[in-house]
PDB file of N, CA and C in Angstrom:
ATOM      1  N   UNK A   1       0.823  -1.178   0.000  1.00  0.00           N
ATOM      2  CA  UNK A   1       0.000   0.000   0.000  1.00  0.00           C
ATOM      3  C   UNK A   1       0.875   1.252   0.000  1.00  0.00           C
ATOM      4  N   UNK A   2       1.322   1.588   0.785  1.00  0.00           N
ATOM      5  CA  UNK A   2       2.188   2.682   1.426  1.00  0.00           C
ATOM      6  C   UNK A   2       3.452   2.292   1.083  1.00  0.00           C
ATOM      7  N   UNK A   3       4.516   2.481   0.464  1.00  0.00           N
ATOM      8  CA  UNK A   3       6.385   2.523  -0.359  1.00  0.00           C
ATOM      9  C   UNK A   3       7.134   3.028   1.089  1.00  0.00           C
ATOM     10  N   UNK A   4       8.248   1.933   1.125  1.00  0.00           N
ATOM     11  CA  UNK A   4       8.895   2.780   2.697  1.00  0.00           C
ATOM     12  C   UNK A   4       9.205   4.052   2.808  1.00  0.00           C
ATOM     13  N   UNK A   5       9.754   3.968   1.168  1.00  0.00           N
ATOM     14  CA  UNK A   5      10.695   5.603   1.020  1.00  0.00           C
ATOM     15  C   UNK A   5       9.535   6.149   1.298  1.00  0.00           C
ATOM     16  N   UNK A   6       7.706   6.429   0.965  1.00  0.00           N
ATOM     17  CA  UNK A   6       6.673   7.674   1.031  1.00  0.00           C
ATOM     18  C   UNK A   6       7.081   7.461   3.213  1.00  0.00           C
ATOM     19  N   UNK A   7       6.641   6.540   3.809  1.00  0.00           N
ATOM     20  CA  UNK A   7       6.647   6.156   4.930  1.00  0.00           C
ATOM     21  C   UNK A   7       7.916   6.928   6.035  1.00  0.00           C
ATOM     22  N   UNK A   8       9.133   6.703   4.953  1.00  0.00           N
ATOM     23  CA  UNK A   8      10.413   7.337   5.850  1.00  0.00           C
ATOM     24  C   UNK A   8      10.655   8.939   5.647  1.00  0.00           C
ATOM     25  N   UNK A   9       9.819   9.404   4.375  1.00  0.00           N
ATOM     26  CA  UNK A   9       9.981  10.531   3.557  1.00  0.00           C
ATOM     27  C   UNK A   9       8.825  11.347   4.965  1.00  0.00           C
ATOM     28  N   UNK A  10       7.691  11.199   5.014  1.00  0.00           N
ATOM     29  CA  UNK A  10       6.596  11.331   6.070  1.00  0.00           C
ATOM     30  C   UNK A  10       7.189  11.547   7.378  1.00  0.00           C
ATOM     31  N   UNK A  11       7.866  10.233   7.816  1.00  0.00           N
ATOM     32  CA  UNK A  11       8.700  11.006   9.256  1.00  0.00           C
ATOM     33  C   UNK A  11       9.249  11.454   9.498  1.00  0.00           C
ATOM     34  N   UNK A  12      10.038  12.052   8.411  1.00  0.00           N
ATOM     35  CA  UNK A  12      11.239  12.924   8.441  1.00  0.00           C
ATOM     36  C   UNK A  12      10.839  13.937   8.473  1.00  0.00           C
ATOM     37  N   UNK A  13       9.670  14.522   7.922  1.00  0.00           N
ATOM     38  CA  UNK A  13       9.054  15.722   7.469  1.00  0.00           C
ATOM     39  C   UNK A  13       8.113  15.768   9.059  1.00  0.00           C
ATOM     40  N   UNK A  14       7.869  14.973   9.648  1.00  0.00           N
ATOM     41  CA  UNK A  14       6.706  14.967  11.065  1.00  0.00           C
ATOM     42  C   UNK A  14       8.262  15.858  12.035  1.00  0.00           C
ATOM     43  N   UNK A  15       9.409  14.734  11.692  1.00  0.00           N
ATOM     44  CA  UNK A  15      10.647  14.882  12.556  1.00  0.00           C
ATOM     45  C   UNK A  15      10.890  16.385  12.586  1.00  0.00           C
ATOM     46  N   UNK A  16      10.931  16.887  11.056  1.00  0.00           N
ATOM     47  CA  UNK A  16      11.266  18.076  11.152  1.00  0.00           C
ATOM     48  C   UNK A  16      10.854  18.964  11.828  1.00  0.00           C
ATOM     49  N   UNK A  17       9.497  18.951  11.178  1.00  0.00           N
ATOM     50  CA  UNK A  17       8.070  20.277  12.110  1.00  0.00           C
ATOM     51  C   UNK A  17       8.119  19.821  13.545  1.00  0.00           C
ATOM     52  N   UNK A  18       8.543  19.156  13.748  1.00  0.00           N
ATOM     53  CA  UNK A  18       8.778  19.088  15.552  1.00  0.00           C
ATOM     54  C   UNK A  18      10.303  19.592  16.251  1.00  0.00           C
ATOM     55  N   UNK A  19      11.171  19.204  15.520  1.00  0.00           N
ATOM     56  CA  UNK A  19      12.257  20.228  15.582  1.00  0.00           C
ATOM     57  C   UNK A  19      12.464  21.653  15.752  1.00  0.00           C
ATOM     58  N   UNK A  20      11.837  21.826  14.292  1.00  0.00           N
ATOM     59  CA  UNK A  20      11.747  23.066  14.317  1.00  0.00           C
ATOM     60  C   UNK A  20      10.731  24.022  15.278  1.00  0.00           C
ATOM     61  N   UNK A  21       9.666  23.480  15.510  1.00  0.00           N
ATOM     62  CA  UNK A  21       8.611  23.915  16.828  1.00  0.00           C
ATOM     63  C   UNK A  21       9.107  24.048  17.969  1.00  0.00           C
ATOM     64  N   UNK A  22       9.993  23.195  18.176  1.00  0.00           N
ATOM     65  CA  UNK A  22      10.816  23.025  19.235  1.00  0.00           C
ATOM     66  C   UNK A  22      11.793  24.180  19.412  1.00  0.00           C
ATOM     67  N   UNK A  23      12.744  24.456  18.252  1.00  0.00           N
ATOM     68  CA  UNK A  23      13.762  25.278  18.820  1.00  0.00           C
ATOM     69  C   UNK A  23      12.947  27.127  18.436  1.00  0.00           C
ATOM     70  N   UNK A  24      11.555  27.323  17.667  1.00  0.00           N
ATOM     71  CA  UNK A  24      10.984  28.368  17.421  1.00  0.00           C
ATOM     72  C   UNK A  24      10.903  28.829  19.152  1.00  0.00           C
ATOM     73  N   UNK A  25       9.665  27.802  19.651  1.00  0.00           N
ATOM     74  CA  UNK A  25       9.307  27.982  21.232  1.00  0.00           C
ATOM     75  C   UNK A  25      10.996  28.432  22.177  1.00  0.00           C
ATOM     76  N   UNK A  26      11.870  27.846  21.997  1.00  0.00           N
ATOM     77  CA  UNK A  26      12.862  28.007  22.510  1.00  0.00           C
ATOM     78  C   UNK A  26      13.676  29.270  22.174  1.00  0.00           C
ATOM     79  N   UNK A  27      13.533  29.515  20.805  1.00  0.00           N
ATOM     80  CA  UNK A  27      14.051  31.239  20.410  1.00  0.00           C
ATOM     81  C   UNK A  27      13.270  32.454  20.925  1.00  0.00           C
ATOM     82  N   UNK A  28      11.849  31.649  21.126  1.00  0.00           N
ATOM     83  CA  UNK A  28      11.012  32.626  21.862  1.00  0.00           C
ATOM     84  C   UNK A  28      11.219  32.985  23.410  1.00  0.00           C
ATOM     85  N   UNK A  29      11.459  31.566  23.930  1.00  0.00           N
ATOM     86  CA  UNK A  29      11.699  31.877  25.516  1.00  0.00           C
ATOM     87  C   UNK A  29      13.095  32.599  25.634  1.00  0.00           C
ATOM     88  N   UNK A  30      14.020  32.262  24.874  1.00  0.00           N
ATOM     89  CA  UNK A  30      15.244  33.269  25.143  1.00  0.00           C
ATOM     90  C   UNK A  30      15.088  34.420  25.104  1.00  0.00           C
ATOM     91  N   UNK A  31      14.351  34.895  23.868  1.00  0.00           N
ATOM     92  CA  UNK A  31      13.965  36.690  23.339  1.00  0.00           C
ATOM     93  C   UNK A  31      13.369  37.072  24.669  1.00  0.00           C
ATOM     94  N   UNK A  32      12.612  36.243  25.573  1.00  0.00           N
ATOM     95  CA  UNK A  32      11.982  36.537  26.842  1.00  0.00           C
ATOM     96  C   UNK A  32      12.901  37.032  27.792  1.00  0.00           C
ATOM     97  N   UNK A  33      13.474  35.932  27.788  1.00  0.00           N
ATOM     98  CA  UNK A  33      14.344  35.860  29.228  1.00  0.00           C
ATOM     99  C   UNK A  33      15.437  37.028  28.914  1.00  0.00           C
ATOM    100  N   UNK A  34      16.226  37.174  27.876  1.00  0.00           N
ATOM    101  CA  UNK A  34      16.981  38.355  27.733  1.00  0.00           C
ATOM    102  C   UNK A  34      16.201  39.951  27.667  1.00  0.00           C
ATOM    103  N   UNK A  35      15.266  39.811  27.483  1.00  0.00           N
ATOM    104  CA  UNK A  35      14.488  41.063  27.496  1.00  0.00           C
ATOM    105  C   UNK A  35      14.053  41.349  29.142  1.00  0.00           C
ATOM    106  N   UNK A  36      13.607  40.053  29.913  1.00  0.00           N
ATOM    107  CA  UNK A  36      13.601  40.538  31.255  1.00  0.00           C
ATOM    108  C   UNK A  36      14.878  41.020  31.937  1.00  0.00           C
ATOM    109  N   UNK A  37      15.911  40.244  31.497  1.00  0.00           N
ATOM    110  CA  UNK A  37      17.342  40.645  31.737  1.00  0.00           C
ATOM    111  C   UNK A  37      17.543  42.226  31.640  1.00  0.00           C
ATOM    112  N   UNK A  38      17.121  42.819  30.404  1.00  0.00           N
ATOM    113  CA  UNK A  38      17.267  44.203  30.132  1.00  0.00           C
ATOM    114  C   UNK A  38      16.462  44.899  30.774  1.00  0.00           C
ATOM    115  N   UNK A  39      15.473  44.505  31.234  1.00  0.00           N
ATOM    116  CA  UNK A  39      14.534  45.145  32.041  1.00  0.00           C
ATOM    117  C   UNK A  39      15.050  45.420  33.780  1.00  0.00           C
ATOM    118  N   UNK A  40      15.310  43.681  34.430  1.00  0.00           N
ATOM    119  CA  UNK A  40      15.826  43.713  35.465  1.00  0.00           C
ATOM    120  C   UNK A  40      16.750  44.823  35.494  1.00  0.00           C
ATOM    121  N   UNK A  41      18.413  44.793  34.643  1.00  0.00           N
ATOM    122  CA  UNK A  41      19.493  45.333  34.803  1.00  0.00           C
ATOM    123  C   UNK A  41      19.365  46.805  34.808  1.00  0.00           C
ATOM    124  N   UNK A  42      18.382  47.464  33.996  1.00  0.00           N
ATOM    125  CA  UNK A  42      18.487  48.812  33.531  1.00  0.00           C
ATOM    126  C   UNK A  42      18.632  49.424  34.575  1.00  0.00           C
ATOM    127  N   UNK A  43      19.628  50.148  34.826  1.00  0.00           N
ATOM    128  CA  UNK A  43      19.391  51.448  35.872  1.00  0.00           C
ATOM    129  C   UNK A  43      18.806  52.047  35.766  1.00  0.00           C
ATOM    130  N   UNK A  44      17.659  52.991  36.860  1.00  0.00           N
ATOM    131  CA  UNK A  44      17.135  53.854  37.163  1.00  0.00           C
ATOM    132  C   UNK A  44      17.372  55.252  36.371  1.00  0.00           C
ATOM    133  N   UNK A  45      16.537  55.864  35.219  1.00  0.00           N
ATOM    134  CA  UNK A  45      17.270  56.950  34.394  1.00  0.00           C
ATOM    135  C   UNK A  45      17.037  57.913  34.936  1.00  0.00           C
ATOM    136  N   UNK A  46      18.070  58.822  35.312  1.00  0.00           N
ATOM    137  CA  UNK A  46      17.935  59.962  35.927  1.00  0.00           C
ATOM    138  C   UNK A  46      18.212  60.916  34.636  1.00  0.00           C
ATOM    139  N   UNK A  47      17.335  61.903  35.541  1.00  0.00           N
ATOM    140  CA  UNK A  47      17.222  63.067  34.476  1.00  0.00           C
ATOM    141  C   UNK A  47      18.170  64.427  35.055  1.00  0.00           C
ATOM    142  N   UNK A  48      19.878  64.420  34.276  1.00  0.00           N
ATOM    143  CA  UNK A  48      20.886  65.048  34.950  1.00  0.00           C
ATOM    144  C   UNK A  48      21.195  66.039  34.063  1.00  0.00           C
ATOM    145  N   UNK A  49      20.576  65.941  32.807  1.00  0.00           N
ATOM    146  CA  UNK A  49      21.221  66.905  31.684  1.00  0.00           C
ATOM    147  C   UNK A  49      20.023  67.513  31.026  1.00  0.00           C
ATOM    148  N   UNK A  50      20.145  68.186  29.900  1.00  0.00           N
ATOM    149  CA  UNK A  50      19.388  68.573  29.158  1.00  0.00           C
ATOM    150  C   UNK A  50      19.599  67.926  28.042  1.00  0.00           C
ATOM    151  N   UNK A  51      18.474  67.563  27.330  1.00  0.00           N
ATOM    152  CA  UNK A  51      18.537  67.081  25.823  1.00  0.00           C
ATOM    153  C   UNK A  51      19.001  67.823  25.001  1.00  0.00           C
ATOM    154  N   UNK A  52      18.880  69.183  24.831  1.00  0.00           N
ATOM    155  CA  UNK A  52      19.388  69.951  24.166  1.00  0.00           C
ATOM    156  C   UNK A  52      20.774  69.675  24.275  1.00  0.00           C
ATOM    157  N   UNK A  53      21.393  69.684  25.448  1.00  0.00           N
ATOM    158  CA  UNK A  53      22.625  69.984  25.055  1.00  0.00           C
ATOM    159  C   UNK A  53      23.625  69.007  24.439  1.00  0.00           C
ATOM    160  N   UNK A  54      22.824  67.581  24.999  1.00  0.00           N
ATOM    161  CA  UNK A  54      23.216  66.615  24.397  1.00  0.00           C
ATOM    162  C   UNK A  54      22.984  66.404  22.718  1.00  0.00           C
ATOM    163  N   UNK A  55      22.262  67.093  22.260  1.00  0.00           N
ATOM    164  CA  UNK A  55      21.636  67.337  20.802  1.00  0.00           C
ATOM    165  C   UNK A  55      23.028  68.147  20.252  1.00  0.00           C
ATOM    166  N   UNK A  56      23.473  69.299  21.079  1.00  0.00           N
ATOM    167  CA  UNK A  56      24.623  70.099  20.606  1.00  0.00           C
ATOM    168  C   UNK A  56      25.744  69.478  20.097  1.00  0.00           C
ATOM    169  N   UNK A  57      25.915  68.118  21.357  1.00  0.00           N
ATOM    170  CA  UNK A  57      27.134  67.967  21.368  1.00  0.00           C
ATOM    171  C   UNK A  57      27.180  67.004  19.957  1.00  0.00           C
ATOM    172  N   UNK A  58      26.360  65.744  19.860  1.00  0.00           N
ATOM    173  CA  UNK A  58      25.997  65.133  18.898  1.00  0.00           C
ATOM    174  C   UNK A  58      25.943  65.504  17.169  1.00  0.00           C
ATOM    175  N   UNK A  59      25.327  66.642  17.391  1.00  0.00           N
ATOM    176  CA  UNK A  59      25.484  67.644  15.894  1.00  0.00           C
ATOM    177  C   UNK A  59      27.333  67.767  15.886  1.00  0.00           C
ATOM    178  N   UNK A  60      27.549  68.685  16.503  1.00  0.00           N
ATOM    179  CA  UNK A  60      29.259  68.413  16.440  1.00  0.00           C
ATOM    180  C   UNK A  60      30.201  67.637  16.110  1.00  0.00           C
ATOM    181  N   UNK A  61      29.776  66.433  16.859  1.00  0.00           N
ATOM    182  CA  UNK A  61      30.289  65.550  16.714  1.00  0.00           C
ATOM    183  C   UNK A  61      30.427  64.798  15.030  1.00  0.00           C
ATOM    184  N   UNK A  62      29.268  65.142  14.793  1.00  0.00           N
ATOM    185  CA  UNK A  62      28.857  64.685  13.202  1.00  0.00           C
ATOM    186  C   UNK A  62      29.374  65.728  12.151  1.00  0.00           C
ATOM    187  N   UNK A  63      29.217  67.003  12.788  1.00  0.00           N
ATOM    188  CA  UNK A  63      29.692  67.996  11.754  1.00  0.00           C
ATOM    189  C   UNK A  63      31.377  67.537  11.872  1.00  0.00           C
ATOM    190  N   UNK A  64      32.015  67.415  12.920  1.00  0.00           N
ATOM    191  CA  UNK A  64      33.465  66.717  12.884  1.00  0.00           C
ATOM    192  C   UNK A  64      33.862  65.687  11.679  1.00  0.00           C
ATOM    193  N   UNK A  65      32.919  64.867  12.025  1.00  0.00           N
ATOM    194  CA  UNK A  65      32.759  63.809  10.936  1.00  0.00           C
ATOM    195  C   UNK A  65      32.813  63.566   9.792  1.00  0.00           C
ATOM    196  N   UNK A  66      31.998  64.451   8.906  1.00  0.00           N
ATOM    197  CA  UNK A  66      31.725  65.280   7.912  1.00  0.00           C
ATOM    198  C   UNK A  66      32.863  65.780   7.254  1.00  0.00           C
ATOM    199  N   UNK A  67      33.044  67.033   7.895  1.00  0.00           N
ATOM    200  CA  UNK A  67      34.382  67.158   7.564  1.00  0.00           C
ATOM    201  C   UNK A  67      35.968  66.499   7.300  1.00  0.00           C
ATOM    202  N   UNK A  68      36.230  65.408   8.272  1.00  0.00           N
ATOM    203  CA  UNK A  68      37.114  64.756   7.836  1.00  0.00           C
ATOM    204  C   UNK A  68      36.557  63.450   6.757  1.00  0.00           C
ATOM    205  N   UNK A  69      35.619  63.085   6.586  1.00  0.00           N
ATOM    206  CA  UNK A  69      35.553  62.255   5.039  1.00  0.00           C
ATOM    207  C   UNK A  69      35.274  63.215   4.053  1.00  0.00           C
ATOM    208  N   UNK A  70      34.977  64.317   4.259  1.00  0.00           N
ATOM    209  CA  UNK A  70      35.197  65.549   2.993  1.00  0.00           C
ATOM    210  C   UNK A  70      36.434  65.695   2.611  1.00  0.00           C
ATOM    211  N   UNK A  71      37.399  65.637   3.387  1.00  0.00           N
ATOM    212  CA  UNK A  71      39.144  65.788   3.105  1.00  0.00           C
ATOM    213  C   UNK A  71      39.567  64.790   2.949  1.00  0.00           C
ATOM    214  N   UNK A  72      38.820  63.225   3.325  1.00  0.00           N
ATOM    215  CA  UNK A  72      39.466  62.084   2.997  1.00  0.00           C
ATOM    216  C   UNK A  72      39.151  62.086   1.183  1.00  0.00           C
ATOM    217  N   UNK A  73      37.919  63.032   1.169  1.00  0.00           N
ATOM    218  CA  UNK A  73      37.448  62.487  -0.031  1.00  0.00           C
ATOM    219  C   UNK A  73      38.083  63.523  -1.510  1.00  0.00           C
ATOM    220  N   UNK A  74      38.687  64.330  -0.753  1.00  0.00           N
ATOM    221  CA  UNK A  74      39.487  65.763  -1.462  1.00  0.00           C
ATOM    222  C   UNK A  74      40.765  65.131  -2.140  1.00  0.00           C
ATOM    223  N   UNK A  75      41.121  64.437  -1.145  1.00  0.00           N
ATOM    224  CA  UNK A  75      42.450  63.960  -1.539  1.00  0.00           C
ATOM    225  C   UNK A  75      42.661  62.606  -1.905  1.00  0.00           C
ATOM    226  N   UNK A  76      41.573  61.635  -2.479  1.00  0.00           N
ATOM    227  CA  UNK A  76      41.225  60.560  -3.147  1.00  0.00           C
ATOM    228  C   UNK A  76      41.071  60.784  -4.827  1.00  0.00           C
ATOM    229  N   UNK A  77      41.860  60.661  -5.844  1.00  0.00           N
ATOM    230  CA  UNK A  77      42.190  60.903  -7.149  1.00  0.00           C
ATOM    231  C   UNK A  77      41.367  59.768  -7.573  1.00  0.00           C
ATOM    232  N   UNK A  78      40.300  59.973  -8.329  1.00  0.00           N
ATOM    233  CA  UNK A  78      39.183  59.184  -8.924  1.00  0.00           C
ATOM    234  C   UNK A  78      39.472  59.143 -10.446  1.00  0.00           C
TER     235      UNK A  78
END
């Protein structure tokens, strides 16, 4: 009725979807458990600065940036 190979072909494929169910549920409980981790660990955010100024420094920082791949890019012969 049933060919071994359809028979062995069938459990392999049952084998799989249970495998794989298996380690999905398990990628899920990790994404859990490390997310409570980040939750547990986080320190308490205190509010010590101003956003603004941290906005200042950040722009700077980038305008810095900017500028030296502008001169990397000055002196690159294309």
């Amino acid at each position: 009725m049933f060919e071994p190979t359809l028979i062995i072909a069938g459990a392999a494929l049952i084998g799989l979807v249970i495998v794989a169910g298996a380690l999905l549920r398990a990628w899920h409980d990790w994404i859990e458990f490390k997310r409570s981790q980040l939750d547990h660990d986080a320190p308490a955010r205190e509010d010590t600065g101003s956003a603004m100024g941290a906005a200042r420094i950040e722009l700077a920082d980038l305008r810095e940036r900017i500028k030296k791949l502008e001169a990397i890019a000055s002196g690159v012969d294309l």
